[in-house]
PDB file of N, CA and C in Angstrom:
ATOM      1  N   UNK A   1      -3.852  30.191   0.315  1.00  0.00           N
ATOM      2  CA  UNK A   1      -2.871  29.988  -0.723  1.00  0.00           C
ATOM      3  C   UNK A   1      -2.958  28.541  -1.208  1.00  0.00           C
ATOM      4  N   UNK A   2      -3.274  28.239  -2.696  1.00  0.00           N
ATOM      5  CA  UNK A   2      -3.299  27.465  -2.864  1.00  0.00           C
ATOM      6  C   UNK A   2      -2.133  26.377  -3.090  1.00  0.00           C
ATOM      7  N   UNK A   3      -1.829  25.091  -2.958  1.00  0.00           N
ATOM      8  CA  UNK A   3      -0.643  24.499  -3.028  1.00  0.00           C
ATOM      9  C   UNK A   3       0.229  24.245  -4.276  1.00  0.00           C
ATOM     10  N   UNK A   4       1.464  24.519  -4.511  1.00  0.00           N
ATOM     11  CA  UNK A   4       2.286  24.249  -5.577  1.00  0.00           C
ATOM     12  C   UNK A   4       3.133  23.154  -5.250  1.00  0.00           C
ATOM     13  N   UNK A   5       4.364  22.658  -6.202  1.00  0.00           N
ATOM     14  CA  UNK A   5       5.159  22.396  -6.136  1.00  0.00           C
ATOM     15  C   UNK A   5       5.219  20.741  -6.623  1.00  0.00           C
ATOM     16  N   UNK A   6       5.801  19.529  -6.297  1.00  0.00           N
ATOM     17  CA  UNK A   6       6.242  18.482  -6.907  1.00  0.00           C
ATOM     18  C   UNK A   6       4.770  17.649  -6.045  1.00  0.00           C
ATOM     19  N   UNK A   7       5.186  18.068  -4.415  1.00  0.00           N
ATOM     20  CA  UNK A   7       4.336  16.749  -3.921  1.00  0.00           C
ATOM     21  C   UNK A   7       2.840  17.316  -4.396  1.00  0.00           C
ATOM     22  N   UNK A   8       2.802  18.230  -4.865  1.00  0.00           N
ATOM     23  CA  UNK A   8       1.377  18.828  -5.219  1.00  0.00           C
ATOM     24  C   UNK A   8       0.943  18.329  -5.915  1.00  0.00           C
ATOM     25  N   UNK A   9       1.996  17.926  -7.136  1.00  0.00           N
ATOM     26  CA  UNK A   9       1.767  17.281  -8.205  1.00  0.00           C
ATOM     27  C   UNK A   9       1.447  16.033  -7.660  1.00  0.00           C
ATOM     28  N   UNK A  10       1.997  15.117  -6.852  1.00  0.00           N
ATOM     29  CA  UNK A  10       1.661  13.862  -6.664  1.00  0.00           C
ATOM     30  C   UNK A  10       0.326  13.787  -5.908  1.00  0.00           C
ATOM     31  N   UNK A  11      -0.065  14.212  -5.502  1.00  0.00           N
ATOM     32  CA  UNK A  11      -1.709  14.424  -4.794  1.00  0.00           C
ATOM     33  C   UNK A  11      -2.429  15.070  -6.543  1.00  0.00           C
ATOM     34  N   UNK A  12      -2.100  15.708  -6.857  1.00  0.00           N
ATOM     35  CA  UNK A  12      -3.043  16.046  -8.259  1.00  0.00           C
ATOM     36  C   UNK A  12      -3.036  14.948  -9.063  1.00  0.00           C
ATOM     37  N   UNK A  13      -2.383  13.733  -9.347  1.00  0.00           N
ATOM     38  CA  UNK A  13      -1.527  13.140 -10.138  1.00  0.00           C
ATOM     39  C   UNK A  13      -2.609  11.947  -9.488  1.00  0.00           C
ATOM     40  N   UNK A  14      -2.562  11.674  -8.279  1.00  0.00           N
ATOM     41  CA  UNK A  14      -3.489  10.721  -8.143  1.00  0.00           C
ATOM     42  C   UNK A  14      -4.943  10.600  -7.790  1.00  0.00           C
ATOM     43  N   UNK A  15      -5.486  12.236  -7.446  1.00  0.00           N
ATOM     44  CA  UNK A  15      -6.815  12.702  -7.428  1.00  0.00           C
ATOM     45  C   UNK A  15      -7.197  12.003  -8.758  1.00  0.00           C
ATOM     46  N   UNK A  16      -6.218  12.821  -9.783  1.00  0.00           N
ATOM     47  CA  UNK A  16      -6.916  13.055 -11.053  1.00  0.00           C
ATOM     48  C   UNK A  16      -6.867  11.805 -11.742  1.00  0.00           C
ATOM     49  N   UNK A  17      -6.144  10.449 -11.443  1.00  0.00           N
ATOM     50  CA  UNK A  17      -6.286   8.823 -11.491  1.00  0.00           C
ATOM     51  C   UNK A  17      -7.555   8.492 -11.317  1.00  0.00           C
ATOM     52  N   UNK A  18      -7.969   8.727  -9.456  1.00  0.00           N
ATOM     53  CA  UNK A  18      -9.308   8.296  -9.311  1.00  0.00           C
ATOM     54  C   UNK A  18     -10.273   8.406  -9.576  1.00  0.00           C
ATOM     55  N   UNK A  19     -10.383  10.180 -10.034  1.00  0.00           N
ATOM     56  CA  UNK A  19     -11.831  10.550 -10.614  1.00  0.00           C
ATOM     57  C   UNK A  19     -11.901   9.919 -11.913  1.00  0.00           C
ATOM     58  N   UNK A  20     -10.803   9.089 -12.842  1.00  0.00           N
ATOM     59  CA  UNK A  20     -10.808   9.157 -13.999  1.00  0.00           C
ATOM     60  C   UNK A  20     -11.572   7.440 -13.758  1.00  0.00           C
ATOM     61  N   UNK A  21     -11.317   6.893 -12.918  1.00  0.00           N
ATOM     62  CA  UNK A  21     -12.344   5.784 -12.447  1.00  0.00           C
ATOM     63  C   UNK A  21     -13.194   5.583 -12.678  1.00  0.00           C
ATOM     64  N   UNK A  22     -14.019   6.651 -12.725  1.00  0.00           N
ATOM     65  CA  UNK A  22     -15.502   7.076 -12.499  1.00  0.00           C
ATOM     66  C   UNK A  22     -16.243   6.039 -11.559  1.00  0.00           C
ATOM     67  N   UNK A  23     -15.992   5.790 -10.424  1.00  0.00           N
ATOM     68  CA  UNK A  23     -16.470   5.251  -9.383  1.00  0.00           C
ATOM     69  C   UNK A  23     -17.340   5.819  -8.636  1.00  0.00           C
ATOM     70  N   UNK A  24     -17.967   6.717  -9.465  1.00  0.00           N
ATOM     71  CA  UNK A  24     -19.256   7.496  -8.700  1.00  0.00           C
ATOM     72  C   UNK A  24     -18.817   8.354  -6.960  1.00  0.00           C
ATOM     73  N   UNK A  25     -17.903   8.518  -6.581  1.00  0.00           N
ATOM     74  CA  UNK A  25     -17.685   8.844  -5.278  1.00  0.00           C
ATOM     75  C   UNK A  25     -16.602  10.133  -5.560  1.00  0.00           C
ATOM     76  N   UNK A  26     -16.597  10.669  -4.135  1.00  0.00           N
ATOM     77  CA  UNK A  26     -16.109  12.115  -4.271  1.00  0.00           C
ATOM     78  C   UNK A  26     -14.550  11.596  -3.729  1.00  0.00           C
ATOM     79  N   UNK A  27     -13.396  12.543  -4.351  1.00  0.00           N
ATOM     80  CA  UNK A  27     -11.862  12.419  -4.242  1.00  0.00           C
ATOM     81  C   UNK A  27     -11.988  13.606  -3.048  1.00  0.00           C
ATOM     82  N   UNK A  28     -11.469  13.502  -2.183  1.00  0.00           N
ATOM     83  CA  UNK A  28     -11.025  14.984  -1.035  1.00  0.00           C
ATOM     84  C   UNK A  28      -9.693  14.837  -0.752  1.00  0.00           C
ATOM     85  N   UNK A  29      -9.190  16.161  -0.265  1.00  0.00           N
ATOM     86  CA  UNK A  29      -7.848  16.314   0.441  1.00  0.00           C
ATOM     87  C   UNK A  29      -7.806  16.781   1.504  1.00  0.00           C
ATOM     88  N   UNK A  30      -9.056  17.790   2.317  1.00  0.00           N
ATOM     89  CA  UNK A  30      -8.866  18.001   3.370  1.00  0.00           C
ATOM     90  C   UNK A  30      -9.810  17.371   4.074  1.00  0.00           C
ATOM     91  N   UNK A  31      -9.165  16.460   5.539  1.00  0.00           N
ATOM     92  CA  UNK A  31      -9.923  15.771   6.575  1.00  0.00           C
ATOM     93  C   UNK A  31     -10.972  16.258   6.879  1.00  0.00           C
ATOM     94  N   UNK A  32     -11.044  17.539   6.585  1.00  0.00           N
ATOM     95  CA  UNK A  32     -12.744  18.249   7.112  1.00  0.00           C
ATOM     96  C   UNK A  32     -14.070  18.076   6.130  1.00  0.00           C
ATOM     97  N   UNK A  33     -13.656  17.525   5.094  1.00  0.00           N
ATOM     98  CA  UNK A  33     -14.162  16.705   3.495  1.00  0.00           C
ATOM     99  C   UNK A  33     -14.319  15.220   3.741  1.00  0.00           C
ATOM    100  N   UNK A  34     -13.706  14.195   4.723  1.00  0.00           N
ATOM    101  CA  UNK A  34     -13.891  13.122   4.674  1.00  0.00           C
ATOM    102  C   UNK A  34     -14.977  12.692   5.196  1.00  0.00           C
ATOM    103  N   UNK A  35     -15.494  11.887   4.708  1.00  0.00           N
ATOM    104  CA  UNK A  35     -16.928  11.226   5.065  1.00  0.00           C
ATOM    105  C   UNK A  35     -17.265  10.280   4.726  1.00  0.00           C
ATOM    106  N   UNK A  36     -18.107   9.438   5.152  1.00  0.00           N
ATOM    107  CA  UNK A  36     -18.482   7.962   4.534  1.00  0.00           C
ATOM    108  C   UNK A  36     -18.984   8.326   3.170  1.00  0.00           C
ATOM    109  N   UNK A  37     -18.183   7.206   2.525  1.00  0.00           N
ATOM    110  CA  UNK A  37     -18.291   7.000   0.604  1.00  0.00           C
ATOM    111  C   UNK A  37     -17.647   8.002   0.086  1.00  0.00           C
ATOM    112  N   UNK A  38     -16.343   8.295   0.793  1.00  0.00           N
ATOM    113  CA  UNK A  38     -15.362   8.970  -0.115  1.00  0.00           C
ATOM    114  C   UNK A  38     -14.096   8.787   0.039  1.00  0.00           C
ATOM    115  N   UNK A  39     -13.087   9.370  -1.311  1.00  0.00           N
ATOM    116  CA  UNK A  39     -11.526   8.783  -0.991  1.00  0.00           C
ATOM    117  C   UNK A  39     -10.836  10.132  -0.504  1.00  0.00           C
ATOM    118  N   UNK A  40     -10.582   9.847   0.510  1.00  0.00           N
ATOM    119  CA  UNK A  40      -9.371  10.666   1.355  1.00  0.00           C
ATOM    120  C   UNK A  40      -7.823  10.864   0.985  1.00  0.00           C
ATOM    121  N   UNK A  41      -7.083  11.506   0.313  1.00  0.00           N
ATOM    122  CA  UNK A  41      -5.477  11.664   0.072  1.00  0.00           C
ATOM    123  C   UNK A  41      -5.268  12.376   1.323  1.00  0.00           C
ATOM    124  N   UNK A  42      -4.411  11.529   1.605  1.00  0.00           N
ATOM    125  CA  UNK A  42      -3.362  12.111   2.646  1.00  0.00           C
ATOM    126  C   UNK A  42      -2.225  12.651   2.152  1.00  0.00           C
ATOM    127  N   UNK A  43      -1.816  13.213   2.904  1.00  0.00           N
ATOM    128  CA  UNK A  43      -0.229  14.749   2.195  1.00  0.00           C
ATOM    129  C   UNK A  43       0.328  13.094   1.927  1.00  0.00           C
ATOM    130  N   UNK A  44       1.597  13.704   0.971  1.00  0.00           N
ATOM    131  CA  UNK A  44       2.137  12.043   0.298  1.00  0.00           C
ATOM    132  C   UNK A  44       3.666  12.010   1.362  1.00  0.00           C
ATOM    133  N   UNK A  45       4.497  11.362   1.213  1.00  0.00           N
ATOM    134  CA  UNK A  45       5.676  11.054   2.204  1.00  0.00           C
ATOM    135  C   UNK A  45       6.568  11.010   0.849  1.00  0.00           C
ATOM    136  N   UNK A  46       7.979  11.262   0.982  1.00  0.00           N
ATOM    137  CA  UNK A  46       9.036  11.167   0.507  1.00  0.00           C
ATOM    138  C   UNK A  46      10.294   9.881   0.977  1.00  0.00           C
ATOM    139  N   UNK A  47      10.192   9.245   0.045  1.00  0.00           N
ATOM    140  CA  UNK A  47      11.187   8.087   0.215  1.00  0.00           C
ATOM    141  C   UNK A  47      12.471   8.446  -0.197  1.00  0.00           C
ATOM    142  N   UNK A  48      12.713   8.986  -1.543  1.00  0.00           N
ATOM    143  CA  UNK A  48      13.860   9.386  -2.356  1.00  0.00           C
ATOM    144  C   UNK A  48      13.743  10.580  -3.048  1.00  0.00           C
ATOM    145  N   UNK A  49      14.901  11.289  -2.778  1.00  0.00           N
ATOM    146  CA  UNK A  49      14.188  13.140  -3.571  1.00  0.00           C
ATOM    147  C   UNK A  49      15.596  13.140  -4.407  1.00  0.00           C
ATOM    148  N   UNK A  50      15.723  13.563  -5.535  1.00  0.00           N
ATOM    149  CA  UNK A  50      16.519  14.609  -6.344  1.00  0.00           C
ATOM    150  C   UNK A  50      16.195  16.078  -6.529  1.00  0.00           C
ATOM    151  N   UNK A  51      16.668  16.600  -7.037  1.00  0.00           N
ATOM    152  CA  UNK A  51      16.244  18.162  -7.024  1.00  0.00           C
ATOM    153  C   UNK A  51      14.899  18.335  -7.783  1.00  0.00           C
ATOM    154  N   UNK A  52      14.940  17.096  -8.848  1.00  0.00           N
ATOM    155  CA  UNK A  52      13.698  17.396  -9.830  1.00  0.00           C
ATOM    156  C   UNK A  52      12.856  15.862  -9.810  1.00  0.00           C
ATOM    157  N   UNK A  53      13.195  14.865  -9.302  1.00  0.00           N
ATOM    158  CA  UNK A  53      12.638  13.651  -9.501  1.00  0.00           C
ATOM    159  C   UNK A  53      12.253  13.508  -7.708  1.00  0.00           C
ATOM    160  N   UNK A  54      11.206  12.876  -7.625  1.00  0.00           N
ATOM    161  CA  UNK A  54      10.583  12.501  -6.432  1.00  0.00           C
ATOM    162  C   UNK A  54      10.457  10.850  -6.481  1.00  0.00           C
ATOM    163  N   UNK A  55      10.607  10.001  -5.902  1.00  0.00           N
ATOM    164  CA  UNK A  55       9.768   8.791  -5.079  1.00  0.00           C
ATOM    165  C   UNK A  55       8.770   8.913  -3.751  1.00  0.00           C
ATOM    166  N   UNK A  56       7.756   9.064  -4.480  1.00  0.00           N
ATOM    167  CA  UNK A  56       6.983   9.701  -3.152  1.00  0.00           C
ATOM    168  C   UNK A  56       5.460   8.442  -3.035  1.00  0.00           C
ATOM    169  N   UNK A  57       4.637   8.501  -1.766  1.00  0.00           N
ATOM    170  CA  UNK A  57       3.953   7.990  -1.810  1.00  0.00           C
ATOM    171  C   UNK A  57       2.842   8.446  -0.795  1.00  0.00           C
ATOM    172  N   UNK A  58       2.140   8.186  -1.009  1.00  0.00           N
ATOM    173  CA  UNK A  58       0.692   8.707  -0.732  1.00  0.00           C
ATOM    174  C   UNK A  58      -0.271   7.273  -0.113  1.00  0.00           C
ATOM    175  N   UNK A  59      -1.510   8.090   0.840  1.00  0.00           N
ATOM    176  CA  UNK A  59      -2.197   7.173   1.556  1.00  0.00           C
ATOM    177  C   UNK A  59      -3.520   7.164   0.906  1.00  0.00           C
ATOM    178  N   UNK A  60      -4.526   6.341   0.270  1.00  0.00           N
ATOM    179  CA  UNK A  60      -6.025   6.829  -0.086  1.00  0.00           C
ATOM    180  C   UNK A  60      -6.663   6.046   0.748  1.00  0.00           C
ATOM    181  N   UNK A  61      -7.337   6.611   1.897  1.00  0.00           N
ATOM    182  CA  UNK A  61      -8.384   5.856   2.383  1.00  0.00           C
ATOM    183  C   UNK A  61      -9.940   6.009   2.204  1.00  0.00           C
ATOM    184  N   UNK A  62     -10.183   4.943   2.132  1.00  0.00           N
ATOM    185  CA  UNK A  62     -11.508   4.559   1.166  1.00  0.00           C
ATOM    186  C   UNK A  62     -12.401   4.953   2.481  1.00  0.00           C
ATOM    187  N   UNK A  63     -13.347   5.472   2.661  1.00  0.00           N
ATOM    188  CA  UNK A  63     -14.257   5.847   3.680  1.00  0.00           C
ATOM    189  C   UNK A  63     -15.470   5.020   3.836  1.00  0.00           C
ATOM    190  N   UNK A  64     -15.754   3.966   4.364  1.00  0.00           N
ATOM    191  CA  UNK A  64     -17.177   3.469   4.236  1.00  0.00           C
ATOM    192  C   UNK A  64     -18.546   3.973   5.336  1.00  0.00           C
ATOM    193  N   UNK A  65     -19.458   3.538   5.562  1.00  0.00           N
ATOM    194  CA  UNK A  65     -20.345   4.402   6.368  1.00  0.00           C
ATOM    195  C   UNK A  65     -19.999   3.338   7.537  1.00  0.00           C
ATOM    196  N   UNK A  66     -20.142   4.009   8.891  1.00  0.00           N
ATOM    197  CA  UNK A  66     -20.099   2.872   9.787  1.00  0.00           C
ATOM    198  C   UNK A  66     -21.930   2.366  10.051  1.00  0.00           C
ATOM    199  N   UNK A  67     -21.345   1.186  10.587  1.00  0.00           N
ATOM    200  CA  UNK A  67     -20.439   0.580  11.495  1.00  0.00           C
ATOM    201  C   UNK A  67     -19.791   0.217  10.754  1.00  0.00           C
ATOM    202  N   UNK A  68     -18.942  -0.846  11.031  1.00  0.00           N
ATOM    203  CA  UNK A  68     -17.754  -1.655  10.502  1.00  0.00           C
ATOM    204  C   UNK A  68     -18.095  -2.816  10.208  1.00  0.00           C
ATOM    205  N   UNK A  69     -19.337  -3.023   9.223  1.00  0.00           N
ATOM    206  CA  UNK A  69     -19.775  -4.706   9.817  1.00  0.00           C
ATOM    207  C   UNK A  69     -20.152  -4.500   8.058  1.00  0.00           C
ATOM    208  N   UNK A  70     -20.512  -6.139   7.611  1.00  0.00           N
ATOM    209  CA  UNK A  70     -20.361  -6.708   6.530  1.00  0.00           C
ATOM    210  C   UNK A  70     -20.612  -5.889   5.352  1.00  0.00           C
ATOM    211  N   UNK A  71     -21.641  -5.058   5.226  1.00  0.00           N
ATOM    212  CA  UNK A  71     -22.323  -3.819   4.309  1.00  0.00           C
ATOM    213  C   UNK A  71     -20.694  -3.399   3.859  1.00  0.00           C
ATOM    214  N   UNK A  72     -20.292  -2.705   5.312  1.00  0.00           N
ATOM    215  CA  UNK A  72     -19.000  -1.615   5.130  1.00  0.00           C
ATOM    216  C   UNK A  72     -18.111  -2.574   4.078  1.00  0.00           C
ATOM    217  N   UNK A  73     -17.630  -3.581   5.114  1.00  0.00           N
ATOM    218  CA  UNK A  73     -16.508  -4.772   4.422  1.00  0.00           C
ATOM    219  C   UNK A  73     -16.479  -4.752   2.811  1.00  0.00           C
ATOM    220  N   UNK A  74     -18.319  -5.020   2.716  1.00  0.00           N
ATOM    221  CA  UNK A  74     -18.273  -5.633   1.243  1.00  0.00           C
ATOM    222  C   UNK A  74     -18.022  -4.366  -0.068  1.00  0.00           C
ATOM    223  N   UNK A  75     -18.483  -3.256   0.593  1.00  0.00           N
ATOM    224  CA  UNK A  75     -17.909  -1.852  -0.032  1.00  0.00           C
ATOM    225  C   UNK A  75     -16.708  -1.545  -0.146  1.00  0.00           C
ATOM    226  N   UNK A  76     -16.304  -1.735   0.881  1.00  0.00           N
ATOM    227  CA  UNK A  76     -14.389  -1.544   1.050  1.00  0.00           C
ATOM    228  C   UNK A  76     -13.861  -2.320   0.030  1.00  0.00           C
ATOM    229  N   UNK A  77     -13.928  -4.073   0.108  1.00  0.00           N
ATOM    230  CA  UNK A  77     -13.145  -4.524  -1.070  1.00  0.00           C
ATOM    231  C   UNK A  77     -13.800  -4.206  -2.513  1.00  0.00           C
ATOM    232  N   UNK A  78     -15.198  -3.926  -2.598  1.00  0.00           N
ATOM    233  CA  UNK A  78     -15.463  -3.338  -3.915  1.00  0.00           C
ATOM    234  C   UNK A  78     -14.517  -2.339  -4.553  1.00  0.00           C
ATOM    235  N   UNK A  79     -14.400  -1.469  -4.037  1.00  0.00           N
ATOM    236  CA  UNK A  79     -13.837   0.078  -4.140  1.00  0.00           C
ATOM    237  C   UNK A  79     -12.187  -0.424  -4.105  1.00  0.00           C
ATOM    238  N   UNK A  80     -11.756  -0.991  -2.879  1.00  0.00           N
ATOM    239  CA  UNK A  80     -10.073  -1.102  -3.443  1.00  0.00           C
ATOM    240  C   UNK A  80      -9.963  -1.895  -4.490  1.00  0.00           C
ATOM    241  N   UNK A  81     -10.963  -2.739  -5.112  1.00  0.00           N
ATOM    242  CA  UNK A  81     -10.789  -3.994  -5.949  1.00  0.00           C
ATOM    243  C   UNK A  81     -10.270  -3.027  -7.291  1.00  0.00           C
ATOM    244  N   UNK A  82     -11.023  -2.103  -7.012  1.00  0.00           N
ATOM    245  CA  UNK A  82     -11.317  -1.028  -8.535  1.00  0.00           C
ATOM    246  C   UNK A  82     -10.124  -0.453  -8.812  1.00  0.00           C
ATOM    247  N   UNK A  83      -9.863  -0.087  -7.356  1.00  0.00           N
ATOM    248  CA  UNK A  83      -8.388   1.066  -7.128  1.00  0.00           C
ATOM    249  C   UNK A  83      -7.273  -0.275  -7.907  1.00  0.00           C
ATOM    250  N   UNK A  84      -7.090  -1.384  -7.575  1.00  0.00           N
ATOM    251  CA  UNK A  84      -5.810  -2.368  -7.309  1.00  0.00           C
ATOM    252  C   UNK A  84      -6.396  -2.603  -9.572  1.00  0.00           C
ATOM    253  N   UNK A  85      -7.070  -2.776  -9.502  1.00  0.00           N
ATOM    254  CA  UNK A  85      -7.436  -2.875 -10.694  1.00  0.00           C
ATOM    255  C   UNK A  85      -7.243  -1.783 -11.887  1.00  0.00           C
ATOM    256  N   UNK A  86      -6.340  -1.105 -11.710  1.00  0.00           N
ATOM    257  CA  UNK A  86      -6.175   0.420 -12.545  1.00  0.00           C
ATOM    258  C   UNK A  86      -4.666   0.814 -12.707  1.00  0.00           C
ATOM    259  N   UNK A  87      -4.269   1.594 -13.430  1.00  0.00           N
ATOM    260  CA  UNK A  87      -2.936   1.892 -13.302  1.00  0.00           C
ATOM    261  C   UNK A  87      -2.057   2.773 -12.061  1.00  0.00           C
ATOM    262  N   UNK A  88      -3.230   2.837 -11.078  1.00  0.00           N
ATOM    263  CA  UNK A  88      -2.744   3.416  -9.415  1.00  0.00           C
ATOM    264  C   UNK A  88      -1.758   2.381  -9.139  1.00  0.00           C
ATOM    265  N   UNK A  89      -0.528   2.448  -8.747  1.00  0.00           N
ATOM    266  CA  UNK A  89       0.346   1.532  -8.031  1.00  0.00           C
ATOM    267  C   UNK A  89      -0.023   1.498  -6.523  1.00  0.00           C
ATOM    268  N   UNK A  90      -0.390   0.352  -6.729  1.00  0.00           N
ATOM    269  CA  UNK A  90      -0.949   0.471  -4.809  1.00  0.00           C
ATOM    270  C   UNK A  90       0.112  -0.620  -4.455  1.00  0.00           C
ATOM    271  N   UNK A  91       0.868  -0.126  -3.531  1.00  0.00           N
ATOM    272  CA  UNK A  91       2.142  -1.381  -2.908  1.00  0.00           C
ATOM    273  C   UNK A  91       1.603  -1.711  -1.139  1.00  0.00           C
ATOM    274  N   UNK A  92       0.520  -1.406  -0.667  1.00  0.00           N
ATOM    275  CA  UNK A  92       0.027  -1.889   0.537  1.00  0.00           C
ATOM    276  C   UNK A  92      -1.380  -1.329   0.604  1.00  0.00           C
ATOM    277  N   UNK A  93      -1.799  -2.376   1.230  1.00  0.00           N
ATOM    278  CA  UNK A  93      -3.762  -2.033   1.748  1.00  0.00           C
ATOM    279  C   UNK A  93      -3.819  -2.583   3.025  1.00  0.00           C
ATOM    280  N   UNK A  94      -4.659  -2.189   3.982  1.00  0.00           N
ATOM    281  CA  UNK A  94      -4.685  -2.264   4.661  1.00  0.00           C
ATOM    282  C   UNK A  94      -5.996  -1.592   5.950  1.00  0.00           C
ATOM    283  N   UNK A  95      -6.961  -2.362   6.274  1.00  0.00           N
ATOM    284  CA  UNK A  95      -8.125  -2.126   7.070  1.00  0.00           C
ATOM    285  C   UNK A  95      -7.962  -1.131   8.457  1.00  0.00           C
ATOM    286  N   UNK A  96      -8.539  -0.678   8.228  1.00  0.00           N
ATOM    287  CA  UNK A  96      -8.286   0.955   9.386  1.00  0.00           C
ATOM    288  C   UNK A  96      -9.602   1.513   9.891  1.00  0.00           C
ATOM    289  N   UNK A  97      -9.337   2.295  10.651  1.00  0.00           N
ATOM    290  CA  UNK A  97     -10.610   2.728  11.442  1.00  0.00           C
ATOM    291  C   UNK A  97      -9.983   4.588  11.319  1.00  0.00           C
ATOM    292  N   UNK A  98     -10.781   5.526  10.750  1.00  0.00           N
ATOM    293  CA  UNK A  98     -10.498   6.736  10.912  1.00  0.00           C
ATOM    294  C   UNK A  98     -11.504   7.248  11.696  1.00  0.00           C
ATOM    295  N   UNK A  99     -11.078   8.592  12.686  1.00  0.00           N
ATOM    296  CA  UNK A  99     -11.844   9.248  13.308  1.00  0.00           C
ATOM    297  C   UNK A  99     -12.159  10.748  12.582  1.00  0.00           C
ATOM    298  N   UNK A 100     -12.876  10.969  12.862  1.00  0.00           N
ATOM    299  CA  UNK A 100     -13.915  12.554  11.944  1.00  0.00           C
ATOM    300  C   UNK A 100     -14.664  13.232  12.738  1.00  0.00           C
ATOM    301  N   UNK A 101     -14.679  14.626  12.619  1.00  0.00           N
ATOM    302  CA  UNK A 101     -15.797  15.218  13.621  1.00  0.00           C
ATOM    303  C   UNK A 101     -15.123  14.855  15.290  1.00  0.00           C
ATOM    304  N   UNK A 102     -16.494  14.726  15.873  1.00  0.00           N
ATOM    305  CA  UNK A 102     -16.460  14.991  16.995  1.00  0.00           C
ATOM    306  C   UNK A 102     -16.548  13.459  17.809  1.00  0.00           C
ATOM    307  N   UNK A 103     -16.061  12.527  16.855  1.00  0.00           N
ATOM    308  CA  UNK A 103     -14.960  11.448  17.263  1.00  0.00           C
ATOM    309  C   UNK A 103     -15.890   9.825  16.520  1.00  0.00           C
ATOM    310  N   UNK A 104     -16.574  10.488  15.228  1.00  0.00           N
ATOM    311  CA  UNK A 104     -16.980   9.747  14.544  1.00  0.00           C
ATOM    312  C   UNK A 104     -16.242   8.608  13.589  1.00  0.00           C
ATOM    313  N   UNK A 105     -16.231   7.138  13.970  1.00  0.00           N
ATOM    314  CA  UNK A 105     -15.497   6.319  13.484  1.00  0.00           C
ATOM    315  C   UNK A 105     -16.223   6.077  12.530  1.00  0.00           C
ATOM    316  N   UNK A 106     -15.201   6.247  11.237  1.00  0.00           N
ATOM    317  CA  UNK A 106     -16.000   5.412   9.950  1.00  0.00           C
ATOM    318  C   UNK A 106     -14.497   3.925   9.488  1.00  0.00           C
ATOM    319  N   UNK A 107     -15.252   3.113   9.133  1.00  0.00           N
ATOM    320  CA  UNK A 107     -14.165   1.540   9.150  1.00  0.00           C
ATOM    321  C   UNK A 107     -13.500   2.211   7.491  1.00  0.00           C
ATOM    322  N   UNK A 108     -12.397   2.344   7.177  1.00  0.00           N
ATOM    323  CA  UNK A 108     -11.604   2.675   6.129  1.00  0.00           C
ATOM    324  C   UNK A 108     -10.628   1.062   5.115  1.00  0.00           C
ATOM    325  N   UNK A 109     -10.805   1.549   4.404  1.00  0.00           N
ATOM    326  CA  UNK A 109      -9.136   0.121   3.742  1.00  0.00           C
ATOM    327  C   UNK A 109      -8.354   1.618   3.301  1.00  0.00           C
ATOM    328  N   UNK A 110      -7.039   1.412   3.661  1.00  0.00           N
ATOM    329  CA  UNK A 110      -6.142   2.091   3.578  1.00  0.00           C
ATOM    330  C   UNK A 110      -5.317   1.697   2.445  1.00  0.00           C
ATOM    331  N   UNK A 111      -4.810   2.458   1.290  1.00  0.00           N
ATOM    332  CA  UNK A 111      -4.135   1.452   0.246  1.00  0.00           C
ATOM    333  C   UNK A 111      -2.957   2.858   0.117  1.00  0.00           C
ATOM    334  N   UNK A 112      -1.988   2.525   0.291  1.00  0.00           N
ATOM    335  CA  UNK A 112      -0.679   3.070   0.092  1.00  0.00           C
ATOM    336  C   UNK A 112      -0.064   2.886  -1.175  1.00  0.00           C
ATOM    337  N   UNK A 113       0.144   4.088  -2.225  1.00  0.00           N
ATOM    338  CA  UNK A 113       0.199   4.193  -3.679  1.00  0.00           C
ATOM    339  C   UNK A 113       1.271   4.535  -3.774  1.00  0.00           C
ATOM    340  N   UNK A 114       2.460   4.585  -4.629  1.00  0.00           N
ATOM    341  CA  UNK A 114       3.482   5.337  -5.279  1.00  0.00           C
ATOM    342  C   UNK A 114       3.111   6.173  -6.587  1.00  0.00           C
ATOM    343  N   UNK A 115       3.634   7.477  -6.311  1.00  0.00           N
ATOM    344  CA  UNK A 115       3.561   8.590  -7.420  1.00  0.00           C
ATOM    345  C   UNK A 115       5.077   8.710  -7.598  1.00  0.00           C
ATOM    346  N   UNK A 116       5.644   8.690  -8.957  1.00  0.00           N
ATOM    347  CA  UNK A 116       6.456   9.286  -9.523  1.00  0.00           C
ATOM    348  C   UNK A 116       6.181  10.821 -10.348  1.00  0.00           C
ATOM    349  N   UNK A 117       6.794  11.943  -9.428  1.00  0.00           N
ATOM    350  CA  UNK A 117       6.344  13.002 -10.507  1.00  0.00           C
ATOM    351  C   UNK A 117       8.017  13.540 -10.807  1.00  0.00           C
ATOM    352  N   UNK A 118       8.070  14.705 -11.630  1.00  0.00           N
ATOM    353  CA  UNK A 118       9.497  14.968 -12.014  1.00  0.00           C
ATOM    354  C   UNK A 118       8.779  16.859 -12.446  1.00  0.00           C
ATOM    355  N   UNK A 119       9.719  17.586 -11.473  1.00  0.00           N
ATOM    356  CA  UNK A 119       9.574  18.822 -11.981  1.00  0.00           C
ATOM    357  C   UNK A 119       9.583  19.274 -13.264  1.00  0.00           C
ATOM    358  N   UNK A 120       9.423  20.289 -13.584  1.00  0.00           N
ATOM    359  CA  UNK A 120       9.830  21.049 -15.472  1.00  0.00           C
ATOM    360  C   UNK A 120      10.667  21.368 -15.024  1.00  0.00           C
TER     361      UNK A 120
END
């Protein structure tokens, strides 16, 4: 079943931001999709709800290839430079290590976005 509803919208809302980037790299939503040189959405969190208005916010982590050493680094701030550089509201970033598979670390920058969406 595919997903509906407001926070749906806010994960569609900022997929459809990044691809509009054109940063050459693939947008995913499910962890079994993440991989080095791609952006990861995480389900978004709710700060403030009305029945039809959301404050919600969402995680994109930038995936680089490991290891974690200067190559990765200098990719990571490329790629958030782009993200912080666009009309994405990014209100935190932040360097991370995600695990994948069968306990594969790839070095991540984590940038925490706000979506405003509003039902019909």
């Amino acid at each position: 079943m595919a997903a509906t509803g407001i926070l749906w919208g806010a994960v569609n809302a900022t997929e459809n931001a990044l691809v509009a980037l054109n940063l050459g790299y693939e947008v995913v939503t499910d962890p079994r999709n993440a991989r080095p040189m791609t952006f990861f959405l995480e389900l978004p969190t709710v700060e403030a709800f009305t029945y039809n208005v959301g404050d919600i916010t969402l995680r994109i982590r930038v995936c680089a290839p490991p290891p974690g050493n200067q190559d990765a680094s200098d990719w990571l701030l490329t790629q958030a430079d782009a993200i912080m550089n666009s009309a994405i509201a990014v209100t935190d970033l932040r360097p991370s290590v995600m695990i994948i598979g069968g306990g594969q670390e790839l070095p991540t920058y984590d940038l925490t976005v706000r979506v405003a969406v509003r039902r019909n």
